[in-house]
Protein backbone atom coordinates (compact mmCIF):
# COMPACT_ATOMS: atom_id res chain seq x y z
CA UNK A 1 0.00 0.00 0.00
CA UNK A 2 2.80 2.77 1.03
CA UNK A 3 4.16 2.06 -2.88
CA UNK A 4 0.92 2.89 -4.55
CA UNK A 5 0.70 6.30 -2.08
CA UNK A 6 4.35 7.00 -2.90
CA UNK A 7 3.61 7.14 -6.33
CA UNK A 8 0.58 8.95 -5.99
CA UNK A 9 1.86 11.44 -4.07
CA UNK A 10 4.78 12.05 -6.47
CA UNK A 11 2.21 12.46 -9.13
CA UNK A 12 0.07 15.31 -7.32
CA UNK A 13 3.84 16.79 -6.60
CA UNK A 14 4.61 16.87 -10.33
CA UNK A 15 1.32 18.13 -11.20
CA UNK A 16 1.69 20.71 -8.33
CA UNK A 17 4.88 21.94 -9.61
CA UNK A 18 3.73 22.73 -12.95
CA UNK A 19 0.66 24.25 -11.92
CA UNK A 20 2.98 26.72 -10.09
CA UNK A 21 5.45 27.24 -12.72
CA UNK A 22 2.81 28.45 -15.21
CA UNK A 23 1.35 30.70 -12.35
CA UNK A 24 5.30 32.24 -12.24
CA UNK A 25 5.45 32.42 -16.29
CA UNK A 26 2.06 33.79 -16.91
CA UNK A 27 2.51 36.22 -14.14
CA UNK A 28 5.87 37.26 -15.21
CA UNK A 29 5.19 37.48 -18.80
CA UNK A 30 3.35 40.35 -21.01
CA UNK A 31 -0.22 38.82 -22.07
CA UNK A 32 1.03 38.12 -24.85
CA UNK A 33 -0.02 34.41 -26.83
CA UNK A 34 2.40 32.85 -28.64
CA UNK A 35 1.36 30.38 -31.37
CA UNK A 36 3.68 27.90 -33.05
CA UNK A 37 1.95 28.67 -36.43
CA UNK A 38 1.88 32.42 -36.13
CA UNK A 39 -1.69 33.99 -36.38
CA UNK A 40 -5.18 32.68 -38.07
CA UNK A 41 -4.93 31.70 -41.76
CA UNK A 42 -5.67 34.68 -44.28
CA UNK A 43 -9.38 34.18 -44.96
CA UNK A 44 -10.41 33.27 -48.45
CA UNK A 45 -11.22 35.39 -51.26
CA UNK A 46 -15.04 36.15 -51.75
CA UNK A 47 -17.18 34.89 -54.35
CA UNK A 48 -17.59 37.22 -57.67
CA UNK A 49 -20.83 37.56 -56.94
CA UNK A 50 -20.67 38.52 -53.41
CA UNK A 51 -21.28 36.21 -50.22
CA UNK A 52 -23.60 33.50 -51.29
CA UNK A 53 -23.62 31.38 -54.93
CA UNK A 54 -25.99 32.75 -57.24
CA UNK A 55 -29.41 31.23 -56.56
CA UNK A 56 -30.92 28.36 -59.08
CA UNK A 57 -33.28 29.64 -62.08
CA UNK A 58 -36.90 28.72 -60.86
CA UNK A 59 -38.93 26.36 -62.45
CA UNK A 60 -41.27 26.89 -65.82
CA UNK A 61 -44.28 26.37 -63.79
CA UNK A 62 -43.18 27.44 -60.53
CA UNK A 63 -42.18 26.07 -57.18
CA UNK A 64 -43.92 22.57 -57.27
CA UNK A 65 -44.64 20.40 -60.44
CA UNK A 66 -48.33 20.04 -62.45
CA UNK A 67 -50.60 19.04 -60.89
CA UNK A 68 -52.50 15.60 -62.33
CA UNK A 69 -55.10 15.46 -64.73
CA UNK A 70 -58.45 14.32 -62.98
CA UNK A 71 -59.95 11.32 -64.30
């Protein structure tokens, strides 16, 4: 039993450690973010015709098809 709480103490030790070595960098430091890739992506060039695709051309008689011929 003392083996399994050695190792769990020396666990919650690590993870207290780095919890307090970020508090002393991000206190210490100047807000700013650093990001391995740099900023966001450039965002891609609009459409010629603006900000949507040109809608279909309707249908010849309208929204829904003929209806049936009765009997």
């Amino acid at each position: 039993m003392s083996r399994k709480l050695a190792v769990v103490f020396l666990a919650m030790l690590v993870l207290v450690a780095a919890m307090g070595l970020k508090t002393i960098v991000t206190a210490h430091g100047d807000g700013s973010v650093i990001m391995a890739n740099g900023g966001a992506p450039a965002p891609p060039t609009p459409y010629k015709n603006g900000g949507a695709p040109a809608p279909p051309t309707p249908y010849k008689n309208g929204g829904a098809p003929a209806p049936p011929t009765p009997y």
